[in-house]
N, C-alpha and C. Protein backbone atom coordinates (compact mmCIF):
# COMPACT_ATOMS: atom_id res chain seq x y z
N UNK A 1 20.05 18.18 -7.50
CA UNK A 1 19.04 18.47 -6.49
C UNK A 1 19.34 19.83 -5.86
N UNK A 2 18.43 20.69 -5.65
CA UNK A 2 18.38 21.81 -5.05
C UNK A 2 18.91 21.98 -3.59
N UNK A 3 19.16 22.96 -2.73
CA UNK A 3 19.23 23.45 -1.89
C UNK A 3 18.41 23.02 -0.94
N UNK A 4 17.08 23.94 -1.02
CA UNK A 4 15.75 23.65 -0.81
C UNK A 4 15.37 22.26 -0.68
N UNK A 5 15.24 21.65 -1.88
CA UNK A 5 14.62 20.79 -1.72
C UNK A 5 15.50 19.70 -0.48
N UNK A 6 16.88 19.18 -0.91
CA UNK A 6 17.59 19.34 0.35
C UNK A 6 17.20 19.21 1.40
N UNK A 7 16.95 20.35 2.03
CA UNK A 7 16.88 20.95 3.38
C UNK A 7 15.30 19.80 3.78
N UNK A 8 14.55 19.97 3.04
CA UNK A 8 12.91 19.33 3.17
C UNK A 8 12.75 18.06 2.97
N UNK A 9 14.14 17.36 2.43
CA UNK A 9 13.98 15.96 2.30
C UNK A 9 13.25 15.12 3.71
N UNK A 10 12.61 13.97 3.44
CA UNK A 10 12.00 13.44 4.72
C UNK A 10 13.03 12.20 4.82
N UNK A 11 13.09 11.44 3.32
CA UNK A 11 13.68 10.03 2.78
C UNK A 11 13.92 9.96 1.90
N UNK A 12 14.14 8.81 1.77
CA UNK A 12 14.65 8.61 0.37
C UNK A 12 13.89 7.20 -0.40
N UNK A 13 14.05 7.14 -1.48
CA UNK A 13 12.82 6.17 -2.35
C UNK A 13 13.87 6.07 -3.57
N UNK A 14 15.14 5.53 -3.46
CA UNK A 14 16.16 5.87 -4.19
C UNK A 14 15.46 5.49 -5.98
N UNK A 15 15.31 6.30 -7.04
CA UNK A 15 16.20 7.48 -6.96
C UNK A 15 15.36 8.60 -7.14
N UNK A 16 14.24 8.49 -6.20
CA UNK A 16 13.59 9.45 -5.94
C UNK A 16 13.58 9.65 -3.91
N UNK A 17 13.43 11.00 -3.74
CA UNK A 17 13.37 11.66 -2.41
C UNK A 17 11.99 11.81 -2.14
N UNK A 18 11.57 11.55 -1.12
CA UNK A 18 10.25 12.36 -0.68
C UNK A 18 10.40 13.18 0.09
N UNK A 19 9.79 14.53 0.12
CA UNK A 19 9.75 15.88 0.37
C UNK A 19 8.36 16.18 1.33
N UNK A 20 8.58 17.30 1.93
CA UNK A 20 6.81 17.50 2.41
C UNK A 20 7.10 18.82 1.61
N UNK A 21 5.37 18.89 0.97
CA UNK A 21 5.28 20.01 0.25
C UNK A 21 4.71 21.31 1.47
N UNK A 22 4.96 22.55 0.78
CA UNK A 22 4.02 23.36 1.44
C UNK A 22 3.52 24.09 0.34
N UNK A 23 2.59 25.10 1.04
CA UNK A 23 1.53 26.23 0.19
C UNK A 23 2.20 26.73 -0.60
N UNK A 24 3.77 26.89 -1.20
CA UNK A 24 4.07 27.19 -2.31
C UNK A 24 4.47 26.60 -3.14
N UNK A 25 3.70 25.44 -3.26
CA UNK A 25 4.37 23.90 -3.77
C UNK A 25 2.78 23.57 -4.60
N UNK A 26 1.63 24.20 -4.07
CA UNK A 26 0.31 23.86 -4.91
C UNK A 26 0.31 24.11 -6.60
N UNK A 27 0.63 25.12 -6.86
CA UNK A 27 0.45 25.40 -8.29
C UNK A 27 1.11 24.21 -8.96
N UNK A 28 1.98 23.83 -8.43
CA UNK A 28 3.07 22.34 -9.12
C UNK A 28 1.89 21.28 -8.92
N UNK A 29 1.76 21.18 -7.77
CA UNK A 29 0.65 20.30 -7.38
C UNK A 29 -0.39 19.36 -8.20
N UNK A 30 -0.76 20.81 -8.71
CA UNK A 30 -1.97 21.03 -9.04
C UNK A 30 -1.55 20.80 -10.62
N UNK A 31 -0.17 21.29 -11.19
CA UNK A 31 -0.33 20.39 -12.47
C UNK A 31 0.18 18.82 -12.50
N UNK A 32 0.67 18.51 -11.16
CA UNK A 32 0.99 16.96 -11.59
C UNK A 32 -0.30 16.44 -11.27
N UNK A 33 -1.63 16.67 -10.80
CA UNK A 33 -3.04 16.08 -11.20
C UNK A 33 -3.27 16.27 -12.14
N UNK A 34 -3.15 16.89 -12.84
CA UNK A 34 -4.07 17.41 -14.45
C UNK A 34 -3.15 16.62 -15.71
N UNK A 35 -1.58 16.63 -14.84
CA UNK A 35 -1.00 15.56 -15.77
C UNK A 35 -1.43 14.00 -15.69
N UNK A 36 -1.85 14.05 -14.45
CA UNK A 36 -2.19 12.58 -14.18
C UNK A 36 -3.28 12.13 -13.53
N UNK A 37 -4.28 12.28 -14.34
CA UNK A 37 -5.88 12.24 -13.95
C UNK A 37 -6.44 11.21 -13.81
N UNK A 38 -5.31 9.70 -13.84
CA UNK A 38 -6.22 8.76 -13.88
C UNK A 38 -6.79 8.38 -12.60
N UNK A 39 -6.18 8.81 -11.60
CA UNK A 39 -7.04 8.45 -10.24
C UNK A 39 -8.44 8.89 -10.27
N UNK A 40 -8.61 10.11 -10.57
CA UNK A 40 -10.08 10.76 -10.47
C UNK A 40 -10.77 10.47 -11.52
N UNK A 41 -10.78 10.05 -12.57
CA UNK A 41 -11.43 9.16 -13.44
C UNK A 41 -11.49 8.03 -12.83
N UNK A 42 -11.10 7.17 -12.26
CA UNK A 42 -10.88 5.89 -11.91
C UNK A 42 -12.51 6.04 -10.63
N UNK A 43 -11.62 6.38 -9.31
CA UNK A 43 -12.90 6.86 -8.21
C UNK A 43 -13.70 7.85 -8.35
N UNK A 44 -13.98 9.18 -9.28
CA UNK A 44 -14.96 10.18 -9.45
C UNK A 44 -15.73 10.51 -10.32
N UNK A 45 -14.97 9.59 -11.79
CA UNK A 45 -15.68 9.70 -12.80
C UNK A 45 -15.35 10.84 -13.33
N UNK A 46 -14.75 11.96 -13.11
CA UNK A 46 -14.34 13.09 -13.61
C UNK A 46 -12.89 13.43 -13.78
N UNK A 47 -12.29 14.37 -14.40
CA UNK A 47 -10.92 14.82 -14.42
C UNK A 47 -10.68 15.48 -13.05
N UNK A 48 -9.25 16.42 -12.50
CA UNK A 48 -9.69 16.62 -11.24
C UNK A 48 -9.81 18.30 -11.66
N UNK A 49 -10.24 18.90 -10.70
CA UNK A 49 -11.40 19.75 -10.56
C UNK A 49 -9.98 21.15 -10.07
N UNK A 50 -10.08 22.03 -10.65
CA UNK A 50 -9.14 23.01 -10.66
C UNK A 50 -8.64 23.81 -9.09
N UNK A 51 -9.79 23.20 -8.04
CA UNK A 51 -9.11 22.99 -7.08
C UNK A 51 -8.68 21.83 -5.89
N UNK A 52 -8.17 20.52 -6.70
CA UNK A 52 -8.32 19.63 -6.34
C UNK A 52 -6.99 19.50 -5.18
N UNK A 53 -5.68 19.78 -5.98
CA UNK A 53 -4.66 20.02 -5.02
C UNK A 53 -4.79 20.78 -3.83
N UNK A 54 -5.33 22.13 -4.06
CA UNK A 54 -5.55 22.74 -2.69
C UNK A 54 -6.52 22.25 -1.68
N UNK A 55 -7.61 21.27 -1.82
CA UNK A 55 -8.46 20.78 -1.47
C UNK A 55 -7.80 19.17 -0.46
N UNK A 56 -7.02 18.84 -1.08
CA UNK A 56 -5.74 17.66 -0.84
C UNK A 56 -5.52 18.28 0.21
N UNK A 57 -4.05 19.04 0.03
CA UNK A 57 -3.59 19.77 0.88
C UNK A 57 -3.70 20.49 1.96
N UNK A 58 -4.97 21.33 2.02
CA UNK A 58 -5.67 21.93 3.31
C UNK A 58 -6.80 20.64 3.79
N UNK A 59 -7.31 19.75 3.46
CA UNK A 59 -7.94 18.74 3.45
C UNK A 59 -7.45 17.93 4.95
N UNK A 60 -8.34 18.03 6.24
CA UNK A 60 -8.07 17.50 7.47
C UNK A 60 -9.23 16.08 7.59
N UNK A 61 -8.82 15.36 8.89
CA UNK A 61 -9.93 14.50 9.13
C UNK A 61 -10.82 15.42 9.95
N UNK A 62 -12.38 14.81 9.78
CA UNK A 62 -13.32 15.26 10.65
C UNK A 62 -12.86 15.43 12.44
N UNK A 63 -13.86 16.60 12.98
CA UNK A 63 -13.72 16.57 14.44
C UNK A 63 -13.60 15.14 15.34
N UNK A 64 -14.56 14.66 14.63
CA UNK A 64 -14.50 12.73 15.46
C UNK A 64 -13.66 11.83 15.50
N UNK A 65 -12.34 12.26 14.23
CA UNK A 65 -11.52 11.73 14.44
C UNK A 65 -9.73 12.59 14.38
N UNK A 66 -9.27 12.40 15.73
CA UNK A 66 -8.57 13.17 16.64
C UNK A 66 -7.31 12.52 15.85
N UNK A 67 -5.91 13.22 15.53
CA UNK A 67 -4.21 13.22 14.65
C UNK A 67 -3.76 14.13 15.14
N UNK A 68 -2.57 13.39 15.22
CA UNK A 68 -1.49 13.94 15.25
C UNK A 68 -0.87 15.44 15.08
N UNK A 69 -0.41 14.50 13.05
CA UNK A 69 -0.09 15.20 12.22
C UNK A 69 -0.46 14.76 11.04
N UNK A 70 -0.83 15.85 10.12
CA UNK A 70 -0.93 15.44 8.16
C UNK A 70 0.21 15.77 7.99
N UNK A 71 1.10 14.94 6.80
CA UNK A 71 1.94 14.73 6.17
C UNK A 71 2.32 15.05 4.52
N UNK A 72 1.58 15.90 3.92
CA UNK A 72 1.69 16.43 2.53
C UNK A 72 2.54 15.93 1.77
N UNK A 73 3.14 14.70 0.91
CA UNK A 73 4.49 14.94 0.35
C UNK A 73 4.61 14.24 -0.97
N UNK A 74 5.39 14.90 -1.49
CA UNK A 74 6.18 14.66 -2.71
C UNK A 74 6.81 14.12 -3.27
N UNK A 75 6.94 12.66 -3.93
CA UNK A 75 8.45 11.98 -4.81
C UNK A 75 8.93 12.70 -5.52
N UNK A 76 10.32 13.24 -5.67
CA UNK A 76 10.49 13.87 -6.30
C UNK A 76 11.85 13.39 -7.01
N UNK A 77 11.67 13.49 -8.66
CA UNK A 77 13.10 12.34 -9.05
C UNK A 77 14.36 13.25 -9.30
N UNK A 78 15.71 12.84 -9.85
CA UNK A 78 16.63 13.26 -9.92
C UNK A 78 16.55 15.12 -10.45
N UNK A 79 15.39 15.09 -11.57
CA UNK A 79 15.46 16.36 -11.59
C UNK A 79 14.44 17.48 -10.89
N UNK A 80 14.05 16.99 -10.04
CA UNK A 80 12.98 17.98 -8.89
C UNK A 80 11.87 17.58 -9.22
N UNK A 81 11.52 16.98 -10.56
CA UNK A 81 9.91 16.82 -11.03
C UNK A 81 9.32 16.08 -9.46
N UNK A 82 7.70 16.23 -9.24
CA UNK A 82 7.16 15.46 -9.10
C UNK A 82 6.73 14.56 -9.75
N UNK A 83 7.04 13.39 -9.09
CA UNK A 83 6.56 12.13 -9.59
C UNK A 83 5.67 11.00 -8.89
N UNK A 84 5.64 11.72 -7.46
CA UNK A 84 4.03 10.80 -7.42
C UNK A 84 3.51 11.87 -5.91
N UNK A 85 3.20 11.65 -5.24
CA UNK A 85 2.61 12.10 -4.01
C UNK A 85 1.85 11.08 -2.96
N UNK A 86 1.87 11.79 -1.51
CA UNK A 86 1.45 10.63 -0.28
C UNK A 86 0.69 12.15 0.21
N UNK A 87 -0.29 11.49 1.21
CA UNK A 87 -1.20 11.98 1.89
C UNK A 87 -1.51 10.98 3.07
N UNK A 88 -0.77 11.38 3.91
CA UNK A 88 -0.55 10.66 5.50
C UNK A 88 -0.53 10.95 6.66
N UNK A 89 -1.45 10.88 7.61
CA UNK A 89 -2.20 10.91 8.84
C UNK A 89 -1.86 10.36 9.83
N UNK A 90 -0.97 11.11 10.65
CA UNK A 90 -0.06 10.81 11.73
C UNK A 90 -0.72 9.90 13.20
N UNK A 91 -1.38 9.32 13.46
CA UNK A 91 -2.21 8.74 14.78
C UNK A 91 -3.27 9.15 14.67
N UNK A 92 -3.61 8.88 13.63
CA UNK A 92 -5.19 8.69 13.09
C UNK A 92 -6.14 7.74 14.32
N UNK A 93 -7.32 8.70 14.61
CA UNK A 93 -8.05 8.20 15.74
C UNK A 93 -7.44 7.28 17.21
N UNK A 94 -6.09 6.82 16.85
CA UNK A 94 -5.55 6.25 18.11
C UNK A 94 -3.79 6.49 17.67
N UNK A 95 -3.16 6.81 19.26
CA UNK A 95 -1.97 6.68 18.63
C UNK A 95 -1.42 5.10 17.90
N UNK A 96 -0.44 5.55 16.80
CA UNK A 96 0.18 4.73 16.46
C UNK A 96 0.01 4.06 15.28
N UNK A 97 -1.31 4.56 14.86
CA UNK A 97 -2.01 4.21 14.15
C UNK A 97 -2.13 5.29 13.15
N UNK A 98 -1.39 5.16 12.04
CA UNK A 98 -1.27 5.53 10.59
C UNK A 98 -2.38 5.54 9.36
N UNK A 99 -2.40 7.10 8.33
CA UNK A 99 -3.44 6.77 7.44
C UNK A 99 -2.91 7.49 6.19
N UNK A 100 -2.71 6.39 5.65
CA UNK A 100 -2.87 6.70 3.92
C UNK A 100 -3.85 6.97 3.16
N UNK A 101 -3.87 8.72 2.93
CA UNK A 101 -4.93 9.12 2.55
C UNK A 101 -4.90 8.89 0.86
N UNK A 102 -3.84 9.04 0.54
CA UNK A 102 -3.79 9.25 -1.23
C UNK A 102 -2.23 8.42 -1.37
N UNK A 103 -2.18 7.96 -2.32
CA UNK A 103 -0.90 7.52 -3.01
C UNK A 103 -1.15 7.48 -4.38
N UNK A 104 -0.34 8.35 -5.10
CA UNK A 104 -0.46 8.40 -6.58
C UNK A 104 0.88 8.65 -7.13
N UNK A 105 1.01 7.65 -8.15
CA UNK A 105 2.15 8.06 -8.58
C UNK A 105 1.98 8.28 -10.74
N UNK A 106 2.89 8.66 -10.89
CA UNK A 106 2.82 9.59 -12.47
C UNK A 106 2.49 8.62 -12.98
N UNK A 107 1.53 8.54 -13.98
CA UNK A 107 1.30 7.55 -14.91
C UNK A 107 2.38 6.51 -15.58
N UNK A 108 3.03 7.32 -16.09
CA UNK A 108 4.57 7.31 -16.80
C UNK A 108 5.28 6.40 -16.03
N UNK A 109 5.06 5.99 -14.59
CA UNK A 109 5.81 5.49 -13.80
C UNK A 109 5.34 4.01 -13.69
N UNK A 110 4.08 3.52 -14.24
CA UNK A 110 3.32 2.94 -13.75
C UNK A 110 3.63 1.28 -14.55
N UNK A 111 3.79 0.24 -13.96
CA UNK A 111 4.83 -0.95 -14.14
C UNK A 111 5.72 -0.62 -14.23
N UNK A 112 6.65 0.20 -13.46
CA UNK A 112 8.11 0.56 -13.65
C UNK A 112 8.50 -0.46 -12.25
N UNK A 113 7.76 -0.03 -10.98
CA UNK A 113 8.39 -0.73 -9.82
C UNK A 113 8.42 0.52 -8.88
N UNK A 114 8.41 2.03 -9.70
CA UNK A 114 8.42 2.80 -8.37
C UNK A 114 7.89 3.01 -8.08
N UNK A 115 6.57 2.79 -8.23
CA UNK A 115 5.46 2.82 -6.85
C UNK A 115 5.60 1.95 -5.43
N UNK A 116 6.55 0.77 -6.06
CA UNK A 116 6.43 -0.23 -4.90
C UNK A 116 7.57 0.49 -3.92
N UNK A 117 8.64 1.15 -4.90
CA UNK A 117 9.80 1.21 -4.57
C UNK A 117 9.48 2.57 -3.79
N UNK A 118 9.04 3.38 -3.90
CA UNK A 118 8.09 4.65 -2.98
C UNK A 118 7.32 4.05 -1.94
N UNK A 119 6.31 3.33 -2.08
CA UNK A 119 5.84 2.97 -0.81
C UNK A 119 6.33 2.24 0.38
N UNK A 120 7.11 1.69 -0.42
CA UNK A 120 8.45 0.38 0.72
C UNK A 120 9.04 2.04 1.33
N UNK A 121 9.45 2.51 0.86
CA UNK A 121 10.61 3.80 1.75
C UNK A 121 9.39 4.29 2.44
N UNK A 122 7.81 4.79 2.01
CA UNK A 122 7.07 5.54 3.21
C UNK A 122 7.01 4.40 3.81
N UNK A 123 6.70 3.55 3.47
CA UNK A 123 6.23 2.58 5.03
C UNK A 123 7.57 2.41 6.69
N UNK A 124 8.51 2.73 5.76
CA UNK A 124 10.04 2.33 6.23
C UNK A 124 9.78 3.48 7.50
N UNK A 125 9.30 4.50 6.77
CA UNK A 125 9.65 5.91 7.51
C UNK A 125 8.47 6.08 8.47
N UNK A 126 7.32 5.37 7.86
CA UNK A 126 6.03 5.39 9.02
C UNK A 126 6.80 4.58 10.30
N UNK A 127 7.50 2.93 9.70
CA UNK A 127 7.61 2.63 11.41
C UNK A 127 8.53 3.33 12.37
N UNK A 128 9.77 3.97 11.31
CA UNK A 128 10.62 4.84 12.11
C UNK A 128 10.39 5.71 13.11
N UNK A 129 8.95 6.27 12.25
CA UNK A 129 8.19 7.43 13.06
C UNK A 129 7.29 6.48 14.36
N UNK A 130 7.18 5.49 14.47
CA UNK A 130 6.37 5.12 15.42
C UNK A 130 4.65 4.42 15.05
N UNK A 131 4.54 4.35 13.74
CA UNK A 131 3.66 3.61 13.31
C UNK A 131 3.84 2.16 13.64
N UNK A 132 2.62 1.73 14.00
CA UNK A 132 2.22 0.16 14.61
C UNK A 132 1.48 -0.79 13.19
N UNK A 133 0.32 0.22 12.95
CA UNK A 133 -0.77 0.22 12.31
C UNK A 133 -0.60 0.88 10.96
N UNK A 134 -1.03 0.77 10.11
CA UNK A 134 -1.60 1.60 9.01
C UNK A 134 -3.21 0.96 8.35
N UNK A 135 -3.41 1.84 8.06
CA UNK A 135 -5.04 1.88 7.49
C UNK A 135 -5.22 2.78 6.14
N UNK A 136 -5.91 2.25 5.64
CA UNK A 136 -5.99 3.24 4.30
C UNK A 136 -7.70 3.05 3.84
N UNK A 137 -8.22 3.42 2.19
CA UNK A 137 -9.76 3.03 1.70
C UNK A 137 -9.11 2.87 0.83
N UNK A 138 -9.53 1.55 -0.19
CA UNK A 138 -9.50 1.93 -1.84
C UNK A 138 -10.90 1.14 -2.16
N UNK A 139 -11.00 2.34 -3.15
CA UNK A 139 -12.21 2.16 -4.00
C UNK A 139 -12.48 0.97 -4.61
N UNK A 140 -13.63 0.01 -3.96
CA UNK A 140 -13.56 -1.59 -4.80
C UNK A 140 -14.05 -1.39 -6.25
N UNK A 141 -13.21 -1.99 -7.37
CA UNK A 141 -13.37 -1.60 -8.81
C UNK A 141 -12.09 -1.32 -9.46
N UNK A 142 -11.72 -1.07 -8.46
CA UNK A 142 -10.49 0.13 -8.50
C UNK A 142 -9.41 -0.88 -8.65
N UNK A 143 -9.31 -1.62 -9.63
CA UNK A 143 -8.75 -2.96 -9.81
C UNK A 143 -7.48 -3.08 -9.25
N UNK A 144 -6.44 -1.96 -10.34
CA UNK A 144 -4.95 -1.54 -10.19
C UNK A 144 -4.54 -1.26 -8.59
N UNK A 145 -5.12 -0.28 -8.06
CA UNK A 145 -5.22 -0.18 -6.78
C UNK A 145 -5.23 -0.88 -5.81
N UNK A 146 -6.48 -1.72 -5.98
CA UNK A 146 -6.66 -3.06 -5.48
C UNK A 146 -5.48 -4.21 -5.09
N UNK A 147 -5.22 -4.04 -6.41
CA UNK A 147 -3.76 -5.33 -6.56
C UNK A 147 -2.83 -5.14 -5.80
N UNK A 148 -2.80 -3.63 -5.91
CA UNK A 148 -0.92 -2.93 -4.93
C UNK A 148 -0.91 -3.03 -3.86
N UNK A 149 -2.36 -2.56 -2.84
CA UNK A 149 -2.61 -2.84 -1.69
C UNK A 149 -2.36 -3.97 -1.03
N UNK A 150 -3.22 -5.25 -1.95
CA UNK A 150 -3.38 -6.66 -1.14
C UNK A 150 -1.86 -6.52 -1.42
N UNK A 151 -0.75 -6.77 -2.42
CA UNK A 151 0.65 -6.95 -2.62
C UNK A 151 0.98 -6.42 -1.78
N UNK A 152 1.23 -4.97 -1.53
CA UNK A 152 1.86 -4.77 -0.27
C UNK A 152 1.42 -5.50 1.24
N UNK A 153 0.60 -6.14 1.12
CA UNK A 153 0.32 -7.18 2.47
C UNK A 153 -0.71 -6.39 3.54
N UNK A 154 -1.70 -5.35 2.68
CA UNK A 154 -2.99 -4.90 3.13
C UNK A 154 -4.02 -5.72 3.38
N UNK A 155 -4.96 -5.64 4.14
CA UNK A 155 -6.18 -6.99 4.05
C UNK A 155 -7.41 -6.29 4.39
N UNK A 156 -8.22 -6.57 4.66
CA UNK A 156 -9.87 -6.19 4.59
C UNK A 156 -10.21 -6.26 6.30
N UNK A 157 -10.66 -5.27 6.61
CA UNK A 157 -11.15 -4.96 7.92
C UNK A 157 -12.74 -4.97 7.41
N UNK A 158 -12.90 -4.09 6.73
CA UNK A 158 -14.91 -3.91 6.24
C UNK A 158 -14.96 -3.34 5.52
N UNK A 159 -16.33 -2.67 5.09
CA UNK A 159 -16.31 -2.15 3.85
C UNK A 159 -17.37 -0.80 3.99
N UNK A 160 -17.50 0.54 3.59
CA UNK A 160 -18.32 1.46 3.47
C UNK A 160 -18.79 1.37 2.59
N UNK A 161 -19.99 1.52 1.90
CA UNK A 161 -20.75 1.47 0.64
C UNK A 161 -21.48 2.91 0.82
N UNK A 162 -21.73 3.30 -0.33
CA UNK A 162 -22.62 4.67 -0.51
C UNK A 162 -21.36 6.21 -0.08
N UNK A 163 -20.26 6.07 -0.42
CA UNK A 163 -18.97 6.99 -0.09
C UNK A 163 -19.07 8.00 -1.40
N UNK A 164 -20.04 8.86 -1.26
CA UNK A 164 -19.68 9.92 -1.84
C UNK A 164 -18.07 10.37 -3.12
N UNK A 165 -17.81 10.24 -4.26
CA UNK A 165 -16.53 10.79 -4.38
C UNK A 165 -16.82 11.55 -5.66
N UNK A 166 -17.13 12.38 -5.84
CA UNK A 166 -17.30 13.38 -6.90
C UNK A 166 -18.37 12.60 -7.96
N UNK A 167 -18.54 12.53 -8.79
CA UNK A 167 -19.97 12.15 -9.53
C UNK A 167 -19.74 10.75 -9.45
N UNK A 168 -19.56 9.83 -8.50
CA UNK A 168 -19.48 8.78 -8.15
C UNK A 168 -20.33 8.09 -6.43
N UNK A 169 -20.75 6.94 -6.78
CA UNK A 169 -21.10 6.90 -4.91
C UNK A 169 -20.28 5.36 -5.15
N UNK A 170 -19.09 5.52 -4.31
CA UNK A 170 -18.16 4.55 -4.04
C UNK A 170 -18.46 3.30 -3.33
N UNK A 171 -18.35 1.88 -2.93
CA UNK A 171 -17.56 1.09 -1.81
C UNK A 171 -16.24 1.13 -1.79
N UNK A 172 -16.17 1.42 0.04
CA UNK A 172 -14.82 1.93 0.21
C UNK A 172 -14.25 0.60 0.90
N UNK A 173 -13.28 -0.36 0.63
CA UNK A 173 -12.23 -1.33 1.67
C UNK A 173 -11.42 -0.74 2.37
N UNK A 174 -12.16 -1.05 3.67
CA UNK A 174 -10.94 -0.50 4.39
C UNK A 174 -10.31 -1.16 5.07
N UNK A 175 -8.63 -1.00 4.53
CA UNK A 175 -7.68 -1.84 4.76
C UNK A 175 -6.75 -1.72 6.00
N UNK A 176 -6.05 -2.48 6.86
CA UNK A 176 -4.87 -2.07 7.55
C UNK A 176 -3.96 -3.06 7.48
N UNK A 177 -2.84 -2.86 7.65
CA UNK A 177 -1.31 -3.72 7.61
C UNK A 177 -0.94 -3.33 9.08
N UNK A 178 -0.53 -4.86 10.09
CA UNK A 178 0.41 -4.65 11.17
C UNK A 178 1.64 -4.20 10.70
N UNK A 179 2.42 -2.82 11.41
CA UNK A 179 3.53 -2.99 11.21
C UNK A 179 4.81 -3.40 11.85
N UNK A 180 3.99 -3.89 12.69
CA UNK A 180 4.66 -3.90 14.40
C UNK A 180 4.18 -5.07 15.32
N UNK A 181 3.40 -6.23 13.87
CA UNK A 181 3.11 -7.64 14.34
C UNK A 181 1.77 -6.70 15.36
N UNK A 182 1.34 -8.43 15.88
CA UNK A 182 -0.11 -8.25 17.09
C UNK A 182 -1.48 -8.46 15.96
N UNK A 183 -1.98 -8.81 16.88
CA UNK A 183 -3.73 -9.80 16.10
C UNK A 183 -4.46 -8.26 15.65
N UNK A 184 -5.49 -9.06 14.48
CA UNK A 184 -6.40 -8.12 14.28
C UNK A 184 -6.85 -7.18 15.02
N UNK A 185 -7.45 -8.12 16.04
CA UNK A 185 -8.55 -7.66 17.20
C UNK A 185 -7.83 -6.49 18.18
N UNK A 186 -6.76 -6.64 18.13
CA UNK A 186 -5.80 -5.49 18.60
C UNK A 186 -5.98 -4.03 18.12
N UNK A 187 -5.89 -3.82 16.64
CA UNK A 187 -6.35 -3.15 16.12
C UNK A 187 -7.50 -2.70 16.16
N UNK A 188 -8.43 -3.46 15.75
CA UNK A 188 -10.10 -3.39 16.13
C UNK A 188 -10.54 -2.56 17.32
N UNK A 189 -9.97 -2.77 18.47
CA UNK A 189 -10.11 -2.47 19.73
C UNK A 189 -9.60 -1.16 19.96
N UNK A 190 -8.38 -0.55 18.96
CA UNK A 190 -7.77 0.83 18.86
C UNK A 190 -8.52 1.61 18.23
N UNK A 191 -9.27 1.22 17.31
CA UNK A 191 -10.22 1.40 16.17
C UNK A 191 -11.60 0.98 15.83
N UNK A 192 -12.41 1.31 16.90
CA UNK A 192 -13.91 0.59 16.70
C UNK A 192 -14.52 1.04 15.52
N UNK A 193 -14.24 2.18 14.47
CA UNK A 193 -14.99 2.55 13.64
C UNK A 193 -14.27 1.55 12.53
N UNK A 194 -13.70 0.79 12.51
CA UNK A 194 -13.22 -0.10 11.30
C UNK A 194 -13.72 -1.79 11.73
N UNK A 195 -14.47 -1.75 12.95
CA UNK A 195 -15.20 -3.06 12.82
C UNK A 195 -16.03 -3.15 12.27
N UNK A 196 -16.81 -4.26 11.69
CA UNK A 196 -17.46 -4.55 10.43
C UNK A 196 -19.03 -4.07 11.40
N UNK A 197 -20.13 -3.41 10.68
CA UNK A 197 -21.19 -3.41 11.77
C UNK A 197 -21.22 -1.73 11.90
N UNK A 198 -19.97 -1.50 12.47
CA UNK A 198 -19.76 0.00 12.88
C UNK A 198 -20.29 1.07 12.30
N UNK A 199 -20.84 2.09 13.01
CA UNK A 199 -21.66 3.56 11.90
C UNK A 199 -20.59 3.62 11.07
């Protein structure tokens, strides 16, 4: 392991590290999508689009909904490769309250266990950081996806239908996990745009 990379470690996902990337970290980025396109085939119907990483990366929530911090980052295994990536939203619309924008990990990886074994270490590091809540969307269809979520102990708040995602018009589940125990309605009440009904 590098120097660098080192210095930028966030955690660990043994025997991979997660890293936060920055703006000189896109061109890499940008080929571990093109190596691993099945997400955007999966929700867009297309391969991803030559500026899809930078689009990720500079990629904020709308004015209406008020964070923290975005979180950019990287698995990265024994030999620096990337091997999967997170996209995470520091007090998303309320404090405390966490958002998993993207989780993808390398194809290559996929029934190995380190996806689980990556997301168990971000989640570890969300409550460290002060996460209560987490919330995420996955695309219903989206079978594989589907499965990892409910497994990791995600559940169904409501659902968006008509979600735009590149030559696709999605239903989106949107999910949250207590991480910090307390009733639904707790949540709900931090988060009126995830009650069922809601614009």
């Amino acid at each position: 392991m590098t120097t660098a990379i080192a210095e930028q470690t966030l955690f660990s996902a043994a025997p991979y590290c997660a890293v936060e990337l920055a703006a000189a970290d896109l061109d890499e980025f940008q080929r571990f999508y093109e190596a691993n396109p099945e997400y955007f085939r999966a929700v867009m119907g297309e391969d991803p689009q030559p500026n899809a990483a930078s689009e990720t990366f500079h990629g904020v929530p709308p004015d209406d909904m008020p964070f923290t911090r975005k979180w950019m980052m990287a698995f990265r295994d024994e030999a620096g490769a990337i091997a999967g990536i997170a996209d995470v939203i520091e007090d998303l619309i309320a404090d405390d309250v966490w958002h998993v924008g993207l989780f993808i990990v390398a194809t290559r990886l996929q029934g190995s266990g380190a996806a689980r074994a990556m997301y168990d270490a971000l989640e570890a590091w969300m409550r460290a950081g002060g996460a209560r809540w987490s919330r995420l969307g996955v695309v219903a269809g989206n079978a594989r996806a589907e499965r990892f979520w409910e497994k990791a102990g995600y559940r169904d708040v409501r659902k968006r239908e008509g979600v735009r995602m590149g030559k696709h018009l999605n239903t989106l589940r949107v999910m949250m996990k207590p991480l910090a125990g307390g009733p639904i309605d707790d949540y709900l009440q931090l988060v009126p745009r995830d009650q069922e009904g809601a614009p």
